[in-house]
N, C-alpha and C. Protein backbone atom coordinates (compact mmCIF):
# COMPACT_ATOMS: atom_id res chain seq x y z
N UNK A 1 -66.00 145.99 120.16
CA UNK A 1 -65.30 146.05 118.89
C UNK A 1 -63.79 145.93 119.07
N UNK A 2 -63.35 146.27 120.07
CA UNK A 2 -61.93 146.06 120.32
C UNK A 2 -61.25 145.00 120.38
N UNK A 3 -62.34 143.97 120.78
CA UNK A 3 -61.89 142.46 120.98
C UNK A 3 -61.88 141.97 119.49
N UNK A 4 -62.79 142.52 118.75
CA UNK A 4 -62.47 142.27 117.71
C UNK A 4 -61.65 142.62 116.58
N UNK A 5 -61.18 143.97 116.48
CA UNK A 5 -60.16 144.37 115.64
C UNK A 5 -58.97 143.84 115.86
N UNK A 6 -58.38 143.26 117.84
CA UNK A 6 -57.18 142.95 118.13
C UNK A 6 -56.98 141.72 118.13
N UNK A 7 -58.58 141.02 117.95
CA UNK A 7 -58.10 139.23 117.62
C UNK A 7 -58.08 138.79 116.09
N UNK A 8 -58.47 139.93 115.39
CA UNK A 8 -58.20 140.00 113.86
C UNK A 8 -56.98 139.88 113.33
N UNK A 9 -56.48 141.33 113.85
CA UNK A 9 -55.23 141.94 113.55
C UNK A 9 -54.36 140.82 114.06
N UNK A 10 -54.39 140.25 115.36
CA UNK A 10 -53.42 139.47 115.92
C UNK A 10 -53.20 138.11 115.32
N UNK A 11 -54.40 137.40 114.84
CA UNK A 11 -54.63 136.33 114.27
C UNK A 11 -53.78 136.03 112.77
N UNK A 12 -54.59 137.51 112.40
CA UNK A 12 -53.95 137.83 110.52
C UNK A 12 -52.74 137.19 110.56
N UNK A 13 -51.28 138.61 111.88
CA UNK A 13 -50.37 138.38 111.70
C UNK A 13 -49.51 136.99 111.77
N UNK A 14 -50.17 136.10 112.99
CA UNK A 14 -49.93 134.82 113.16
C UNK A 14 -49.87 134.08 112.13
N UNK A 15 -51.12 134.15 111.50
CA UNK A 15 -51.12 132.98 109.93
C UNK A 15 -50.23 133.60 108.93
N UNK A 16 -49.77 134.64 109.03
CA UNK A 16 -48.85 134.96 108.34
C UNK A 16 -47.53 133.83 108.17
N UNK A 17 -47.34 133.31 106.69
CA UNK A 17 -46.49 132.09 106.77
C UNK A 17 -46.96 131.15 107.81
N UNK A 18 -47.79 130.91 108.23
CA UNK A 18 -47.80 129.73 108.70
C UNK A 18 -48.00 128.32 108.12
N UNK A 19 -48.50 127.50 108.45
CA UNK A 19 -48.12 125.88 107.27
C UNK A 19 -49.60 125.86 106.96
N UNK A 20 -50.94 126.43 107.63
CA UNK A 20 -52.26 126.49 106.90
C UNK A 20 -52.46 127.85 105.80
N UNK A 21 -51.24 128.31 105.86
CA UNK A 21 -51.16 129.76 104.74
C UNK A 21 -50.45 128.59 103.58
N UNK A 22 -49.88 127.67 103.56
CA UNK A 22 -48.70 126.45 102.72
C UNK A 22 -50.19 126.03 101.98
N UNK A 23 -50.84 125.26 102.77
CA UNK A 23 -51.92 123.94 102.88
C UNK A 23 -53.04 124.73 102.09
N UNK A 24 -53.40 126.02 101.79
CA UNK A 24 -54.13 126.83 101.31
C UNK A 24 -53.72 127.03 99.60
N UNK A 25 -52.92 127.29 99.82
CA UNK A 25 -51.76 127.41 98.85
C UNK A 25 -51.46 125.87 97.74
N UNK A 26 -51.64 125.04 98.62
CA UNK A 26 -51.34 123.66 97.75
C UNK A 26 -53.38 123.29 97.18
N UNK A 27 -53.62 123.38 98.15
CA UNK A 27 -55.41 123.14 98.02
C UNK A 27 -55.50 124.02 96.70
N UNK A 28 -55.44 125.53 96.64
CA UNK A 28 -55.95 126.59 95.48
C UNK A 28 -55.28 126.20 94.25
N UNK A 29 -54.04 125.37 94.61
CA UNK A 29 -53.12 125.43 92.81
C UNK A 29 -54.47 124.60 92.66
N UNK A 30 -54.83 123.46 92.87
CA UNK A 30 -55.72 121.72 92.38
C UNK A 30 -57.05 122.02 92.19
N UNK A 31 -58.02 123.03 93.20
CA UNK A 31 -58.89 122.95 93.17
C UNK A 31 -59.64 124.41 92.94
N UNK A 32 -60.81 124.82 92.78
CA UNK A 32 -61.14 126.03 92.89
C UNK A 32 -61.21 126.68 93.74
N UNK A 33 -60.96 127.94 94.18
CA UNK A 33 -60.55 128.46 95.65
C UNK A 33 -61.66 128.64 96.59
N UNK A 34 -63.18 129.11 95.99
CA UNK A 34 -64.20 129.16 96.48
C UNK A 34 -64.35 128.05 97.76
N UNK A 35 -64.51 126.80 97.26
CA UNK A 35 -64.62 125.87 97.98
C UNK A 35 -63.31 125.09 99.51
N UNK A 36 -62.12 125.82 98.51
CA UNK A 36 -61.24 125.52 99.88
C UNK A 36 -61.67 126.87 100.51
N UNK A 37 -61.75 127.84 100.35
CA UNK A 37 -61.88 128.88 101.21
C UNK A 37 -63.39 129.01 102.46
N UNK A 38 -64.55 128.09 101.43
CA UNK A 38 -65.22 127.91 102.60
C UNK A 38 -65.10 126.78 103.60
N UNK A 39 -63.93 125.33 103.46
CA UNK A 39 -63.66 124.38 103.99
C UNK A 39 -62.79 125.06 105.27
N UNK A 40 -61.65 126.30 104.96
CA UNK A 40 -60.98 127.01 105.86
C UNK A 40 -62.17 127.41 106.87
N UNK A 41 -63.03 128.52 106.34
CA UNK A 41 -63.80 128.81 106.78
C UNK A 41 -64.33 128.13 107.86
N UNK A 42 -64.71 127.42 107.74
CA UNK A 42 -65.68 126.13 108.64
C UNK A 42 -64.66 125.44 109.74
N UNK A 43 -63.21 125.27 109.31
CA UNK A 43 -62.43 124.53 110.36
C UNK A 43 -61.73 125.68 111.03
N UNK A 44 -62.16 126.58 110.71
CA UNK A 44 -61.48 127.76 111.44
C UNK A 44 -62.16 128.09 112.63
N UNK A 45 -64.19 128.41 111.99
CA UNK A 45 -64.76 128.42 113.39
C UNK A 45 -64.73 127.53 114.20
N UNK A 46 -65.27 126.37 114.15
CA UNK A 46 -65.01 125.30 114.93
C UNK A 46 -63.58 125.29 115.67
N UNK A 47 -62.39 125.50 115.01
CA UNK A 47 -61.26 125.15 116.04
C UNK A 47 -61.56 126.85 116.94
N UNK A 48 -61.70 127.73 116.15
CA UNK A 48 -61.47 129.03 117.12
C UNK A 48 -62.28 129.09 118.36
N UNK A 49 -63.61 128.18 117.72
CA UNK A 49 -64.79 128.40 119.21
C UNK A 49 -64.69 127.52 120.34
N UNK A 50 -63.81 126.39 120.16
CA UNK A 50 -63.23 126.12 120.76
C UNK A 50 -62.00 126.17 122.07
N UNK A 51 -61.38 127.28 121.23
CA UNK A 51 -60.40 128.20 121.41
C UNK A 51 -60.89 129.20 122.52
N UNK A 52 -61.79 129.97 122.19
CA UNK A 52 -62.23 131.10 122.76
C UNK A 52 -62.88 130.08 123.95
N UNK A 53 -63.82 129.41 124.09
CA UNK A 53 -64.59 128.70 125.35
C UNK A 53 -63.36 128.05 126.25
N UNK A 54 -61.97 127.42 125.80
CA UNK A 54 -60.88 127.28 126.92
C UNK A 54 -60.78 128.38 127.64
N UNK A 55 -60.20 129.75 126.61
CA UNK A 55 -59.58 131.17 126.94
C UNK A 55 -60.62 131.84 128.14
N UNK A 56 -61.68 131.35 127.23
CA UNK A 56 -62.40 132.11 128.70
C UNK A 56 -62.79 131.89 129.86
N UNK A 57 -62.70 130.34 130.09
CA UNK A 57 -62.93 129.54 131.29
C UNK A 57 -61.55 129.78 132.10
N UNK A 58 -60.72 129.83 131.37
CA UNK A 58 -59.01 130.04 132.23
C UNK A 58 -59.12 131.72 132.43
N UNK A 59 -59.38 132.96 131.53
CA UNK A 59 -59.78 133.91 131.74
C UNK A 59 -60.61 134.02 133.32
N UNK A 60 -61.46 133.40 133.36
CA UNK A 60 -62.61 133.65 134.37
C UNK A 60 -61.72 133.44 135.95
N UNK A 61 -60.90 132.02 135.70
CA UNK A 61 -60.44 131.27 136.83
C UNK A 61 -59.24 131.80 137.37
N UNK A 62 -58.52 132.44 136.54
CA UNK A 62 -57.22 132.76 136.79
C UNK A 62 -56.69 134.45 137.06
N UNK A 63 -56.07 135.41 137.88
CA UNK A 63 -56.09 136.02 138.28
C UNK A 63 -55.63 137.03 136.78
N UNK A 64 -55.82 138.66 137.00
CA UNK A 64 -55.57 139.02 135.55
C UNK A 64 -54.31 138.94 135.29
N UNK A 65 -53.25 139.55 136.57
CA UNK A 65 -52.05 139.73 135.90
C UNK A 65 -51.09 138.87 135.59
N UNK A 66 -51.28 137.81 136.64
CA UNK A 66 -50.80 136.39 136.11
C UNK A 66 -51.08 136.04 134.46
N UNK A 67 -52.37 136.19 133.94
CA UNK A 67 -53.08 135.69 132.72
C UNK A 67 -51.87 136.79 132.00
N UNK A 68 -52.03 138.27 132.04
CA UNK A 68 -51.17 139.28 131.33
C UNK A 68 -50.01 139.17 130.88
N UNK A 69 -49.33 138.46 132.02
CA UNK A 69 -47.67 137.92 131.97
C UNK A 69 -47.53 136.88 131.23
N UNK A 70 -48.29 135.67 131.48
CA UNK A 70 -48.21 134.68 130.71
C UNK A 70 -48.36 134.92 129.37
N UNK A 71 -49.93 135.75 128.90
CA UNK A 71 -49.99 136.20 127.77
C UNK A 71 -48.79 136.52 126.74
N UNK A 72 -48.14 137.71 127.79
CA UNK A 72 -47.11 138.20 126.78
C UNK A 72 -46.02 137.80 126.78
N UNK A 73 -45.74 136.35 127.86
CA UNK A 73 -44.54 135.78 127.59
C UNK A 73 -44.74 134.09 126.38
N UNK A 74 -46.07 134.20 125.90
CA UNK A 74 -47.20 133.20 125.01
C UNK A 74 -46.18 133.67 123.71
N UNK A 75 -46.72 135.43 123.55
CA UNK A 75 -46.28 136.06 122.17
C UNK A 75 -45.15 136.15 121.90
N UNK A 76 -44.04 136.26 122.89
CA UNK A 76 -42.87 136.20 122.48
C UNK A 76 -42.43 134.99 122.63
N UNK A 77 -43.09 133.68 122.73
CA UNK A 77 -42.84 132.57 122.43
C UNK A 77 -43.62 132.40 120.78
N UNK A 78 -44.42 132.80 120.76
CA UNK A 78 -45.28 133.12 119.23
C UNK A 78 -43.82 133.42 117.99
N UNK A 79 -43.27 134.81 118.86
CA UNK A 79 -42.38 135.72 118.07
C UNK A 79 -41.34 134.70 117.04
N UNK A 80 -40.44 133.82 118.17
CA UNK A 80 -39.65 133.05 118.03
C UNK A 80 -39.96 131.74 117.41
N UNK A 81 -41.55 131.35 117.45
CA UNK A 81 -42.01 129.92 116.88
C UNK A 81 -42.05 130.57 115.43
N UNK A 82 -42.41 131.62 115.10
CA UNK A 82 -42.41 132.41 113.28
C UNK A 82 -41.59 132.66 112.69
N UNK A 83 -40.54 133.12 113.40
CA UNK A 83 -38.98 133.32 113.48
C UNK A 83 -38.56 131.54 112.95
N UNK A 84 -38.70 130.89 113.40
CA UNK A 84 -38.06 129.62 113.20
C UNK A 84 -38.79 129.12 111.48
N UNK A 85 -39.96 129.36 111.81
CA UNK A 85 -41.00 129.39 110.22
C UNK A 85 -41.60 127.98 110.43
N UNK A 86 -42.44 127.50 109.66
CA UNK A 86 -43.48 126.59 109.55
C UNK A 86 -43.31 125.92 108.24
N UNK A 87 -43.67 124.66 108.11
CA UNK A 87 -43.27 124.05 106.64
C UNK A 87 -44.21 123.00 106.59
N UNK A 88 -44.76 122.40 105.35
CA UNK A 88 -45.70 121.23 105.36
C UNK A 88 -44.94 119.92 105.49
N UNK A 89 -45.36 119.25 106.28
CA UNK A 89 -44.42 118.16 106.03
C UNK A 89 -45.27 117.36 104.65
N UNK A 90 -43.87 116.56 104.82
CA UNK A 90 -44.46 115.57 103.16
C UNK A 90 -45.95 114.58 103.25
N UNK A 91 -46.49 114.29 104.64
CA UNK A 91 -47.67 113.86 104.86
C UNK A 91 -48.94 114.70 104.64
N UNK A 92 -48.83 115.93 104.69
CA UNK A 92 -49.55 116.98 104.68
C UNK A 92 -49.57 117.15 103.39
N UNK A 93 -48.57 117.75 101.96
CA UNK A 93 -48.39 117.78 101.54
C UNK A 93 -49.04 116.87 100.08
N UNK A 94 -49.01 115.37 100.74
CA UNK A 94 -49.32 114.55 99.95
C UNK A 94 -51.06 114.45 100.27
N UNK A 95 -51.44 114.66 101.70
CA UNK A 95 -52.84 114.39 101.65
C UNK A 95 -53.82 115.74 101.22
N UNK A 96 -52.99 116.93 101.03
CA UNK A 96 -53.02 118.32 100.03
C UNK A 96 -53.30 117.91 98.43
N UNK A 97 -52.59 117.13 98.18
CA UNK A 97 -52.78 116.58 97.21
C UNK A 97 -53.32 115.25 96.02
N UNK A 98 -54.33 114.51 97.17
CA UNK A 98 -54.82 113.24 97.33
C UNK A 98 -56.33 113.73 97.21
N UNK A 99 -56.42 115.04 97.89
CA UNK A 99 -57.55 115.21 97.66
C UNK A 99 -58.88 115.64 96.77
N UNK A 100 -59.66 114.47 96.62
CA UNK A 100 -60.83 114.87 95.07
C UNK A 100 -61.64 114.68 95.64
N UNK A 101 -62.49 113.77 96.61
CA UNK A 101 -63.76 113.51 96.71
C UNK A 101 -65.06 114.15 96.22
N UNK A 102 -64.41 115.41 97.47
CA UNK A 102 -64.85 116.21 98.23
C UNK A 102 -64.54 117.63 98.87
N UNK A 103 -64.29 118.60 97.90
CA UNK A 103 -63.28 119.40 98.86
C UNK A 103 -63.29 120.28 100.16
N UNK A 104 -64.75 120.41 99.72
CA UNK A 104 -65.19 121.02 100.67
C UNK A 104 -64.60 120.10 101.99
N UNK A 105 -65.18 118.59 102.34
CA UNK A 105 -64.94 117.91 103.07
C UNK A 105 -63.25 117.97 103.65
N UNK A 106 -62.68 117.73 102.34
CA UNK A 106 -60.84 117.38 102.22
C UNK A 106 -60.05 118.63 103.05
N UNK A 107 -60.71 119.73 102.63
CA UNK A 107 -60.05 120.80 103.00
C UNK A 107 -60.54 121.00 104.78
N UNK A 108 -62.28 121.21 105.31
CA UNK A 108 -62.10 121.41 106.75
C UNK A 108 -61.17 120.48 107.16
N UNK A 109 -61.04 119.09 106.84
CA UNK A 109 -60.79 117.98 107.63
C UNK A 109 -59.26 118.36 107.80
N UNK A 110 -58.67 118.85 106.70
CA UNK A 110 -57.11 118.81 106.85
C UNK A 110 -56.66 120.27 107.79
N UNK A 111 -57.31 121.14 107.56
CA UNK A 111 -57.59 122.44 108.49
C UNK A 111 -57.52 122.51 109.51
N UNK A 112 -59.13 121.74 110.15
CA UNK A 112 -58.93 121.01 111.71
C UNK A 112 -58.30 120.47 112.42
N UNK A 113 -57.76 119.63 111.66
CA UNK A 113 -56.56 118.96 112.10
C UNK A 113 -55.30 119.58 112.23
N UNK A 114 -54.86 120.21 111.09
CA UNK A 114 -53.63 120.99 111.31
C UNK A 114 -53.49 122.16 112.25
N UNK A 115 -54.92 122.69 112.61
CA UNK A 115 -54.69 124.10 113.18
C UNK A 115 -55.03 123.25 115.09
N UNK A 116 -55.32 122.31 115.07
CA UNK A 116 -55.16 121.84 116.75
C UNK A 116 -54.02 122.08 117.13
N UNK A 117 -53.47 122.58 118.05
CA UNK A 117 -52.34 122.72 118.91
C UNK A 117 -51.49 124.01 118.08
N UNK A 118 -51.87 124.33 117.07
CA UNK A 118 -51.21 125.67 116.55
C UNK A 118 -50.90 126.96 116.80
N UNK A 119 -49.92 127.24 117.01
CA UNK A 119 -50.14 129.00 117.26
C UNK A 119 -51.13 129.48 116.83
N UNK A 120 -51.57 129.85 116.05
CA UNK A 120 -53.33 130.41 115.74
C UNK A 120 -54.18 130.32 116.56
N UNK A 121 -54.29 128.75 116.99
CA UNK A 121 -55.54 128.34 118.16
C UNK A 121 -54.64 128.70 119.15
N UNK A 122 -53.47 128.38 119.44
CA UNK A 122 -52.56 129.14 121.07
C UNK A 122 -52.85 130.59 120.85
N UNK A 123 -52.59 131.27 120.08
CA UNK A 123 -52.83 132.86 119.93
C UNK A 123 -54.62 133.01 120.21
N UNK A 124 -55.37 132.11 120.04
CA UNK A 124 -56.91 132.88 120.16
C UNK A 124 -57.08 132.12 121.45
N UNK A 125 -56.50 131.37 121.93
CA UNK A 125 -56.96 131.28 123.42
C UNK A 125 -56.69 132.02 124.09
N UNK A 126 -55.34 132.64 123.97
CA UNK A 126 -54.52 133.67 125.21
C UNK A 126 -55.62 134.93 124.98
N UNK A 127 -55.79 135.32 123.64
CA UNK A 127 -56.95 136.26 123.78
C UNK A 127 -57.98 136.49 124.39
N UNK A 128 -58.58 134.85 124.64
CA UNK A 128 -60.07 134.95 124.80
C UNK A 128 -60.04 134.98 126.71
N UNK A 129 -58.86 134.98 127.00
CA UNK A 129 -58.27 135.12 128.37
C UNK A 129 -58.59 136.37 128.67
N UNK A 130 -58.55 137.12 128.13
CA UNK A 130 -58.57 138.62 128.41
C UNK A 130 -59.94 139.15 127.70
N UNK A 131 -60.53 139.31 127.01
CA UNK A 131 -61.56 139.49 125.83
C UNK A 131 -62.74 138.95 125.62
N UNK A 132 -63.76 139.74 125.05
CA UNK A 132 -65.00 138.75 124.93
C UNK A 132 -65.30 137.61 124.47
N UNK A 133 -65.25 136.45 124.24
CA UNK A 133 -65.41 135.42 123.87
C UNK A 133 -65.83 135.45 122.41
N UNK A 134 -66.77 136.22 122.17
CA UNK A 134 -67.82 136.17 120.83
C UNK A 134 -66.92 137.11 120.15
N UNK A 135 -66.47 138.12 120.10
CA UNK A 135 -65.78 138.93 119.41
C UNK A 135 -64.68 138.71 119.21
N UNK A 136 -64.09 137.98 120.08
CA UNK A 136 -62.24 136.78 119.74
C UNK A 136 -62.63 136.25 118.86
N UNK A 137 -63.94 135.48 118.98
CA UNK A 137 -63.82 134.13 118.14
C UNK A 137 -64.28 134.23 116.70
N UNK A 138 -65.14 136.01 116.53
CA UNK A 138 -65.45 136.46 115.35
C UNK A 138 -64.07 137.06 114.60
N UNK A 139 -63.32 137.61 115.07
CA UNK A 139 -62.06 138.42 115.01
C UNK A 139 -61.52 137.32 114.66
N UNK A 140 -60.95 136.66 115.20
CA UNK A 140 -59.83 135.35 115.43
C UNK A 140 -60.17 134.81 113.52
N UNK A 141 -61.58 134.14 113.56
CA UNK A 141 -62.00 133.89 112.96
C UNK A 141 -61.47 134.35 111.05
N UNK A 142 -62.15 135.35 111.04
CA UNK A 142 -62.24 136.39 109.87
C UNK A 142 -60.40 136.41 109.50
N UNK A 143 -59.66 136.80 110.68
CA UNK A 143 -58.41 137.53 110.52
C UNK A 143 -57.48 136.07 109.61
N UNK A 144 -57.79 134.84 110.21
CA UNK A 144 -57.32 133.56 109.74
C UNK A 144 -57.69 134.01 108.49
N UNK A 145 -59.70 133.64 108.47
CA UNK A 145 -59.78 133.17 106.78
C UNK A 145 -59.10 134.71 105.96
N UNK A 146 -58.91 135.75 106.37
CA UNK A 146 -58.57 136.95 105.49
C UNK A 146 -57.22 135.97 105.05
N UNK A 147 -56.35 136.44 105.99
CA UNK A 147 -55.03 135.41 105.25
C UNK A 147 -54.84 134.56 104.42
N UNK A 148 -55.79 133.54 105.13
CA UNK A 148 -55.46 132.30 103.80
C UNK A 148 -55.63 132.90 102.51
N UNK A 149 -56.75 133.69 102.54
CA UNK A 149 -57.93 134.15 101.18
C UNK A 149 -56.30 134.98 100.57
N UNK A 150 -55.89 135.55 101.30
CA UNK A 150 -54.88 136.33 100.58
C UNK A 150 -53.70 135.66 100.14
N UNK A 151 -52.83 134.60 100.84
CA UNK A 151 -52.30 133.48 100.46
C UNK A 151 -52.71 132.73 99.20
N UNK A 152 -53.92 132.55 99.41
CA UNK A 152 -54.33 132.10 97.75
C UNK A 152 -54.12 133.12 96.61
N UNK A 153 -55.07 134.32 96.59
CA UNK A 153 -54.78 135.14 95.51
C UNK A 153 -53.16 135.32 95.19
N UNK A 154 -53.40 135.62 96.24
CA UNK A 154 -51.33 136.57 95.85
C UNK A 154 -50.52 135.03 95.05
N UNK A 155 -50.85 133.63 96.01
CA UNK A 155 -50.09 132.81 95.64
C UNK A 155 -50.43 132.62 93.71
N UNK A 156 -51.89 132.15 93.68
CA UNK A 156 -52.59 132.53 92.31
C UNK A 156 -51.72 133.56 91.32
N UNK A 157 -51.62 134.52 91.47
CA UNK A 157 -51.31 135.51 91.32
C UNK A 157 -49.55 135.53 90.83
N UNK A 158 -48.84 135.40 92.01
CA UNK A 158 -47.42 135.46 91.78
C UNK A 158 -46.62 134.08 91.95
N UNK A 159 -47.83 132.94 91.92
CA UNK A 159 -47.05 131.61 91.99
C UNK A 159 -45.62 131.27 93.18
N UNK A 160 -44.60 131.53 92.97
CA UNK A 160 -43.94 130.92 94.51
C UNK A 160 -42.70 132.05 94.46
N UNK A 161 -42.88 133.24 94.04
CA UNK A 161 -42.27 134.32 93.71
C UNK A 161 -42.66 135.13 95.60
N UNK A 162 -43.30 134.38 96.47
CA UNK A 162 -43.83 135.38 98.29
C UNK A 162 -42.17 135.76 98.58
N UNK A 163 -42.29 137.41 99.26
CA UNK A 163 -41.20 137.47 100.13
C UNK A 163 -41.36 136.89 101.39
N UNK A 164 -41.13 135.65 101.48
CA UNK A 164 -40.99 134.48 102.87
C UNK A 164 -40.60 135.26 103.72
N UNK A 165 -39.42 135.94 103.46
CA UNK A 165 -38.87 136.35 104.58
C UNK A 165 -39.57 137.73 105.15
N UNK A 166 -39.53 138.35 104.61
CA UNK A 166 -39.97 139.50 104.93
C UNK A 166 -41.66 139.42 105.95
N UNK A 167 -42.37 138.36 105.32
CA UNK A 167 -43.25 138.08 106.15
C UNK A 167 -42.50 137.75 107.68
N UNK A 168 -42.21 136.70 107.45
CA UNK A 168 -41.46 135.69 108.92
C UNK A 168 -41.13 137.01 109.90
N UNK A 169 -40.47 137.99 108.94
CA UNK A 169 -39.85 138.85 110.37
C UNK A 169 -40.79 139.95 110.70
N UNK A 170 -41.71 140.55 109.80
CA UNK A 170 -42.67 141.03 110.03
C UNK A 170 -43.64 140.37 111.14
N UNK A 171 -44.19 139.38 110.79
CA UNK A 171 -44.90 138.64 111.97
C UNK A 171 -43.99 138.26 113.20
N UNK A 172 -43.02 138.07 113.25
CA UNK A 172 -42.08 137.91 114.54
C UNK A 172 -42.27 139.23 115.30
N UNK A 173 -41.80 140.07 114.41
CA UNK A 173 -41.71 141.79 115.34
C UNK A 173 -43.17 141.74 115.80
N UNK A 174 -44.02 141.77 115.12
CA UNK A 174 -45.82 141.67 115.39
C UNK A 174 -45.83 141.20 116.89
N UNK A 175 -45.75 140.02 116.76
CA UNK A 175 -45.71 139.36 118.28
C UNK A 175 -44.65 139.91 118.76
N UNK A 176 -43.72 140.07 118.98
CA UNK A 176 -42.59 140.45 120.00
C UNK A 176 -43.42 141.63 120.36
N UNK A 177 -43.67 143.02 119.95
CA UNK A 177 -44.49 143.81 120.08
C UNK A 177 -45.66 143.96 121.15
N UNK A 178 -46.02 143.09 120.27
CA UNK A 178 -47.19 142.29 121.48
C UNK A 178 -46.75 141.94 122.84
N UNK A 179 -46.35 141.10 123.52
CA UNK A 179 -45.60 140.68 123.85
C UNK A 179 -45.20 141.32 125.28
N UNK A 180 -44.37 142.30 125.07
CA UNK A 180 -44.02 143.12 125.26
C UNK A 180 -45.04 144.25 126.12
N UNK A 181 -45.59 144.21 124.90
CA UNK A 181 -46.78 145.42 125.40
C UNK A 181 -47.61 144.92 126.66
N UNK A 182 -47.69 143.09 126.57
CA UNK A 182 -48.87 142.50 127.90
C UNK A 182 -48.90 142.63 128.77
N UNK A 183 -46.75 142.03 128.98
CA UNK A 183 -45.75 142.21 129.92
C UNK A 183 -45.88 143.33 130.45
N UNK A 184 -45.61 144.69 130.34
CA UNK A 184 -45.91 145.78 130.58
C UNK A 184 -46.67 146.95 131.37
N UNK A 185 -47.78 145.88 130.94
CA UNK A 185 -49.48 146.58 131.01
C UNK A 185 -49.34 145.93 132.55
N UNK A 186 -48.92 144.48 132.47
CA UNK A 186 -49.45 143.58 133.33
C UNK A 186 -48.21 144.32 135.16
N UNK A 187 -47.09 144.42 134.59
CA UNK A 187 -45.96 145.03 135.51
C UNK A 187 -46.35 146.47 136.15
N UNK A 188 -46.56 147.48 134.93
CA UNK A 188 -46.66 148.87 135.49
C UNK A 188 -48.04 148.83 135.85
């Protein structure tokens, strides 16, 4: 259970402002949320299980405290990539908004794509380095779609009124925290 509350918690804070918390946000104004939320859903597991089967093959291969250090020098690279903030570009943006077919379809596809190479998927690999595989990738999982799901309502809700900032530095300290703590564990 531990692997799972800390790839939740860790995940949550990551998508916090991130550009698939934006892309969630542009999907829910157009369409009904149900359906982007299970399109998240779906490109979330797939990229996370992904995620977790790297983490744990480098987990297995690589010595712990090396993995520890790196880890927590990952998050305070995390800290500073949130710190800088995330934005849709106008391609994203427009194919956010192009989309009718299908949404279910429109939404994994743009998901998948956006969350490859993302802090989210960088944050659930470094996990699955250390952690059970199945419980990262359930954690990891859930903690994403919680976010978006909340990104929508709140956005629903209070339209473009988010304290941006207050997130950004909240999730920065999150990871720095982190971070910190790997470094630490991994030294003393």
């Amino acid at each position: 259970m531990e692997a799972f509350w800390i790839s939740l918690i860790v995940i949550f804070v990551a998508e916090l402002g991130d550009k698939s918390q934006l892309m969630a946000l542009t999907f829910a104004s157009r369409f009904r949320p149900l359906p982007v939320l299970a399109g998240i859903t779906l490109a979330t597991a797939i990229v996370h299980l992904l995620s977790v089967a790297l983490g744990g093959f480098l987990g297995d291969t690589l010595p712990t405290t090396a993995i520890s250090i790196a880890a927590g020098i990952a998050f305070l690279g995390f800290a500073l990539w949130t710190l800088r903030g995330d934005e849709l570009t106008a391609d994203e943006a427009r194919k956010a908004q192009r989309a009718t077919k299908s949404v279910l379809i429109a939404v994994t596809v743009a998901f998948f794509l956006s969350e490859l190479g993302d802090k989210t998927m960088l944050a659930t690999i470094t996990l699955a380095t250390q952690h059970g595989w199945l419980a990262t990738w359930i954690g990891s999982t859930v903690g994403m779609v919680a976010a978006d799901a909340l990104a929508i309502v709140v956005g629903r809700l209070l339209g473009t009124h988010l304290p941006e900032k207050f997130i950004k530095y909240g999730a920065s300290a999150a990871f720095a925290t982190f971070g910190v703590i790997l470094i630490a564990e991994a030294i003393l």
